[in-house]
Protein backbone atom coordinates (compact mmCIF):
# COMPACT_ATOMS: atom_id res chain seq x y z
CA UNK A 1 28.26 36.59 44.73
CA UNK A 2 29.13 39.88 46.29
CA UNK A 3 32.22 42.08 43.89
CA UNK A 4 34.89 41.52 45.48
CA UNK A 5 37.50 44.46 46.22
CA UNK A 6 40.61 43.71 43.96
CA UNK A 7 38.35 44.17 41.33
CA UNK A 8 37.41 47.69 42.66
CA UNK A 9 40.97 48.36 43.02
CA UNK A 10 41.96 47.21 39.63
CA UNK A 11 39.37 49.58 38.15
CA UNK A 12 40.01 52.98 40.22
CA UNK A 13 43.58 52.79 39.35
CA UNK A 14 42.75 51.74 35.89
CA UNK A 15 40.63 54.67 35.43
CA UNK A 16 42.56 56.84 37.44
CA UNK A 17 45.89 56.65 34.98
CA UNK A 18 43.31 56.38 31.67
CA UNK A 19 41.91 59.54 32.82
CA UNK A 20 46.02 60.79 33.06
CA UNK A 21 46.63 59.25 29.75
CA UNK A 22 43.52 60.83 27.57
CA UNK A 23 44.73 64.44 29.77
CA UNK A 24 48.51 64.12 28.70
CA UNK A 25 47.83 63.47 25.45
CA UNK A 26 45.14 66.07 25.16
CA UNK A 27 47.68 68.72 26.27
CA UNK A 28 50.14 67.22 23.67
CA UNK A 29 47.63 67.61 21.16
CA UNK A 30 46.12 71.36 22.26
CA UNK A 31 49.88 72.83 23.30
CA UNK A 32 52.64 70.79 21.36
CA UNK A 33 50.16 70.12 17.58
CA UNK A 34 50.17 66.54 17.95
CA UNK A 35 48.16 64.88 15.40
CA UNK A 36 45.20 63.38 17.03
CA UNK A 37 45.84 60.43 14.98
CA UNK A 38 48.36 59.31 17.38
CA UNK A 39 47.32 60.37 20.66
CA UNK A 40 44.11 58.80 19.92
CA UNK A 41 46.18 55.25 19.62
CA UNK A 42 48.15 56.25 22.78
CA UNK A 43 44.40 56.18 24.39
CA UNK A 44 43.35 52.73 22.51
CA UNK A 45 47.02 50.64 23.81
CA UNK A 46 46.44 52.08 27.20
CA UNK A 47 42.28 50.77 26.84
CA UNK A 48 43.28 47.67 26.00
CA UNK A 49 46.69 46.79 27.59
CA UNK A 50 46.35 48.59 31.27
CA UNK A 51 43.82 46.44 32.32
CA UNK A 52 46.13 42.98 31.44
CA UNK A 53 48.93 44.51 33.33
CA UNK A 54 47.00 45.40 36.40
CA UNK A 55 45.54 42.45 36.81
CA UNK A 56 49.53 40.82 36.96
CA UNK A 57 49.48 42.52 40.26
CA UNK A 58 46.20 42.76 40.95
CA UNK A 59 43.81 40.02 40.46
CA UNK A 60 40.49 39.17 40.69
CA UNK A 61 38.00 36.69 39.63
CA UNK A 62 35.96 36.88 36.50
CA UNK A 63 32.85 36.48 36.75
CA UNK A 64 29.32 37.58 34.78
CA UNK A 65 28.54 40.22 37.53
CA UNK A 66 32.43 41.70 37.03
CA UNK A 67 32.10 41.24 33.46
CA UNK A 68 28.27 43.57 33.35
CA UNK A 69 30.42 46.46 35.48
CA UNK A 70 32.92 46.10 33.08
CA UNK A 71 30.18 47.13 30.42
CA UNK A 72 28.76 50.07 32.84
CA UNK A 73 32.25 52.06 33.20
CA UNK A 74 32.73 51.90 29.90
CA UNK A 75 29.78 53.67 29.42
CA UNK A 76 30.00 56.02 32.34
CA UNK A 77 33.79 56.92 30.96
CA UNK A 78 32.40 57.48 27.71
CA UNK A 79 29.44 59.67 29.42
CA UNK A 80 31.97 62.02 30.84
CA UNK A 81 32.39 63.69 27.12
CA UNK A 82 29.52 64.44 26.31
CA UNK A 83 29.01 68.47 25.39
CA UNK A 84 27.64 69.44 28.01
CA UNK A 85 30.30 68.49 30.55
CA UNK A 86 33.33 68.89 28.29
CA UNK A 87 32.02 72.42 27.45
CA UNK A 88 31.60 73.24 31.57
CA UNK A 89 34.91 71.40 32.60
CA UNK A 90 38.03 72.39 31.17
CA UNK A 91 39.46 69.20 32.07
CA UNK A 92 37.02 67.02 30.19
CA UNK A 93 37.22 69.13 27.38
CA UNK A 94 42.00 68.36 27.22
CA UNK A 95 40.69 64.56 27.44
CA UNK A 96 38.35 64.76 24.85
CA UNK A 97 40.71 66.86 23.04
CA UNK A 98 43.23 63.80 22.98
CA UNK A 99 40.34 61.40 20.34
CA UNK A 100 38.12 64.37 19.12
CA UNK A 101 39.90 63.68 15.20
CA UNK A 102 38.50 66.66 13.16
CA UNK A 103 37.15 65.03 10.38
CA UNK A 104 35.42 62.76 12.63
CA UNK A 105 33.17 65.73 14.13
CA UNK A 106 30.32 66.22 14.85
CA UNK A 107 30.00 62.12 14.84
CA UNK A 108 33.15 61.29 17.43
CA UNK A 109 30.77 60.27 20.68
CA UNK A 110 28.30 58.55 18.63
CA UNK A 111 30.82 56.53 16.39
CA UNK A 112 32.60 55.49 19.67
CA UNK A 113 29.46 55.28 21.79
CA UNK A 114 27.31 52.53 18.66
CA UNK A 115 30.59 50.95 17.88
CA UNK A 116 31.33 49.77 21.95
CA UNK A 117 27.71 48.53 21.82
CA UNK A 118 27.50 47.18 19.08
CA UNK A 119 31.19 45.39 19.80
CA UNK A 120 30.02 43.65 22.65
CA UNK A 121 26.69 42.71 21.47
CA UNK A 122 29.24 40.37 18.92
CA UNK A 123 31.39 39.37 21.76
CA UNK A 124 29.13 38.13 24.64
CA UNK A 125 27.76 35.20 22.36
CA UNK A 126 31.09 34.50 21.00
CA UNK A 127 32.95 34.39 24.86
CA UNK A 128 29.31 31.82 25.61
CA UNK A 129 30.24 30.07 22.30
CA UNK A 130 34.02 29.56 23.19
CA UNK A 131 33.85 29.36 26.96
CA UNK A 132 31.24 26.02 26.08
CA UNK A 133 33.62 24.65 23.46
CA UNK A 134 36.44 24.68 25.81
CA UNK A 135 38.10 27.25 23.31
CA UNK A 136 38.17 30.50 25.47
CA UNK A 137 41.31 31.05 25.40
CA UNK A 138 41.44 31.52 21.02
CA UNK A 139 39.36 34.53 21.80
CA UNK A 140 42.06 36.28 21.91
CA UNK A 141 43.43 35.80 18.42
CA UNK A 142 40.67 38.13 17.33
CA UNK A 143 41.08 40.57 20.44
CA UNK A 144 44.92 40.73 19.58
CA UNK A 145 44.09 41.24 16.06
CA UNK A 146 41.45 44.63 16.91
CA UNK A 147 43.81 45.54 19.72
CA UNK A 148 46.98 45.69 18.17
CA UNK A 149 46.57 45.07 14.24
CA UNK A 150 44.22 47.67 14.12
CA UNK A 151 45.66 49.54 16.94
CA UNK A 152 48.64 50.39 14.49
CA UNK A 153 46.97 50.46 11.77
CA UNK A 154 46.34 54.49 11.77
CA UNK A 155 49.69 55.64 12.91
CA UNK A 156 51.38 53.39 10.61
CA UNK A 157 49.21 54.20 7.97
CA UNK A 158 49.62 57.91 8.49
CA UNK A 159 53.73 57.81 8.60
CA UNK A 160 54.32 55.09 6.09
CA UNK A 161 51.40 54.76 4.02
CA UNK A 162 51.64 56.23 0.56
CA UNK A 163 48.87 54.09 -1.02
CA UNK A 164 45.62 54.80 0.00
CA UNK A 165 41.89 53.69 -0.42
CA UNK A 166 38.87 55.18 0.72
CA UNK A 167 35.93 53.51 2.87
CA UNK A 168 32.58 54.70 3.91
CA UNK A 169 31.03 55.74 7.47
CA UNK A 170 27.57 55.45 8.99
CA UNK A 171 25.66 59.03 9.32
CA UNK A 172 27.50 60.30 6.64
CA UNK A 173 28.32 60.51 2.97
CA UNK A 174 31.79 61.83 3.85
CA UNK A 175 34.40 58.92 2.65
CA UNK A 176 37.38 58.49 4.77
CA UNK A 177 41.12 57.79 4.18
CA UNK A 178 42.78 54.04 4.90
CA UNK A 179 46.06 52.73 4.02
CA UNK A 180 47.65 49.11 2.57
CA UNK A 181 50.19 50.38 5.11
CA UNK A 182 47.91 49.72 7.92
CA UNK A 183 45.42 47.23 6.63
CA UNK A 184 49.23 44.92 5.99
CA UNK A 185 49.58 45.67 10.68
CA UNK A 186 46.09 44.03 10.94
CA UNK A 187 47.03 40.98 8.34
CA UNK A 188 50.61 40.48 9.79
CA UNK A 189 49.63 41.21 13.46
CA UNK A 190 46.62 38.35 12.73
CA UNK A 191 49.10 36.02 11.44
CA UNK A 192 51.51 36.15 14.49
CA UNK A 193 48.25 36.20 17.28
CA UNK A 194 47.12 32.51 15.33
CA UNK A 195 51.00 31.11 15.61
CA UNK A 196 50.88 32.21 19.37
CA UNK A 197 47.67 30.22 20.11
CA UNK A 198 48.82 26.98 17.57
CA UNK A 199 48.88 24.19 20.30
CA UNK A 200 44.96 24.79 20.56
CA UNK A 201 44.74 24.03 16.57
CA UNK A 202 45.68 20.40 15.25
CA UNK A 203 48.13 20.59 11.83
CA UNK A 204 44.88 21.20 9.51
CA UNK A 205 43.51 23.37 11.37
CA UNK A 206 46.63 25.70 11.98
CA UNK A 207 46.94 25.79 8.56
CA UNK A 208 43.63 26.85 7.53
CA UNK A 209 43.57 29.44 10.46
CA UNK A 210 47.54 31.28 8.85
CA UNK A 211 45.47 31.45 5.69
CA UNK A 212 42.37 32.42 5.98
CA UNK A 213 42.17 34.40 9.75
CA UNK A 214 44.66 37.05 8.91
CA UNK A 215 42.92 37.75 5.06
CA UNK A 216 39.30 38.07 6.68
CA UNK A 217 40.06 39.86 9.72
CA UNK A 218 42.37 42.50 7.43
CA UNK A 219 39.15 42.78 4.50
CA UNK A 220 36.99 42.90 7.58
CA UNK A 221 39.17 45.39 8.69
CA UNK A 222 39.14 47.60 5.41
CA UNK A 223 35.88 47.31 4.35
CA UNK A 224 33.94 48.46 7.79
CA UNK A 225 32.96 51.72 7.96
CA UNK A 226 34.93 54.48 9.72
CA UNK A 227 35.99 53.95 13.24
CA UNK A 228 33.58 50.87 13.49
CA UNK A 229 35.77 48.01 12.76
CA UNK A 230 36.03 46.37 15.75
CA UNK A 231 32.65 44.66 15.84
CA UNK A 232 33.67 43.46 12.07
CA UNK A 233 36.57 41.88 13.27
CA UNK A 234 35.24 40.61 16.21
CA UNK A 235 32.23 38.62 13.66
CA UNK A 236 34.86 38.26 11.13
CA UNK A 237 37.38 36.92 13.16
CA UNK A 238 34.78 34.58 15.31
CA UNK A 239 33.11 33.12 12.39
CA UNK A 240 35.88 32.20 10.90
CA UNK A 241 37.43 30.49 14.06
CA UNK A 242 34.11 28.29 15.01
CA UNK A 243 33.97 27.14 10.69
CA UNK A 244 37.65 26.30 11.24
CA UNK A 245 37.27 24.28 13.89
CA UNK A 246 33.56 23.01 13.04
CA UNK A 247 34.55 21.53 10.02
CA UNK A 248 38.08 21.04 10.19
């Protein structure tokens, strides 16, 4: 089944104002001493919400071969950052600018590069799982919960959270700073993602999925290591949906 061009479309002007996001916020962060805490949040909303807004005007069927490009930009986007051409291009080097968090160096592309692969290698049997059960849409409980619970779980966490806990991070003895602040956005935002989605649950069900999706996803959440908790979630989250509806 030949690509068909909306979905080319979608993805240069997806691209095209992600690029513009990651260099606006990169200048924010080199000229105006924006904490990269933010900016890199800026960059993770735009990943995750541009794409459902273009395709309200421009859409385009799904499909496995759409879904395996999706996987290859991704990549290639990430690719652009490397050292060697953020070094050469002063461009690439603003963008980068806009996620490079210091105490994340020298580990920022590698974090960001295992965690997207090890993300989907989580997701593609849960989306087969879900898409056989009939239960596709509940995916997005857990996608919901990574996007936006965690999504505002730094910034939060840095401007509101005065407790503190520390977690570990893979390559590294360094232990890293979290917040009940922010682990409390991934709970709560959890918790309203599974009342969105309750006429897929029957009463039992629902009830099971208040209490026990929003605790897992937010331990899931605080226990995985630096920058690496989406594919936690994603397993967390998944798990804990199929058990629900397995045995409930």
């Amino acid at each position: 089944m030949p690509i068909p061009y909306e979905f080319w479309l979608h993805h240069a002007i997806f691209y095209a104002l992600l690029f513009l996001i990651h260099y606006l916020c990169g200048l924010l962060v080199i000229h105006r001493n924006v904490k990269v805490n933010y900016t890199r949040k800026v960059n993770h909303f735009a990943f995750f919400f541009l794409p459902t807004l273009l395709s309200l005007i421009i859409e385009y069927p799904y499909s496995p071969a759409t879904f395996f490009i999706d996987l290859i930009c991704a990549f290639i986007f990430l690719t652009f950052f490397i050292a060697p051409l953020r070094n050469k291009f002063r461009t690439l080097f603003v963008m980068f600018s806009s996620f490079d968090r210091p105490e994340d160096r020298p580990w920022t592309l590698t974090w960001l590069y295992t965690q997207f692969i090890a993300s989907y290698l989580v997701l593609i049997p849960l989306l087969i799982y879900f898409e056989s059960r009939e239960m596709l849409p509940l995916i997005m409980i857990i996608m919901i919960a990574n996007g936006v619970g965690d999504g505002l779980a730094e910034p939060v966490g840095i401007r509101f959270g005065a407790r503190k806990y520390t977690t570990y991070a893979l390559f590294t003895r360094q232990k890293y700073v979290r917040s009940y602040a922010g682990s409390a956005c991934v709970w709560l935002t959890t918790f309203i993602a599974v009342l969105a989605f309750h006429p897929y649950f029957n009463s039992t069900q629902l009830i099971a999925a208040l209490i026990l999706l929003p605790i897992l996803i937010t331990l899931a959440e605080a226990f995985s290591p630096h920058t690496w908790d989406s594919p936690l979630i994603y397993a967390t989250g998944g798990a804990s949906l199929i058990g629900i509806f397995h045995y409930l």
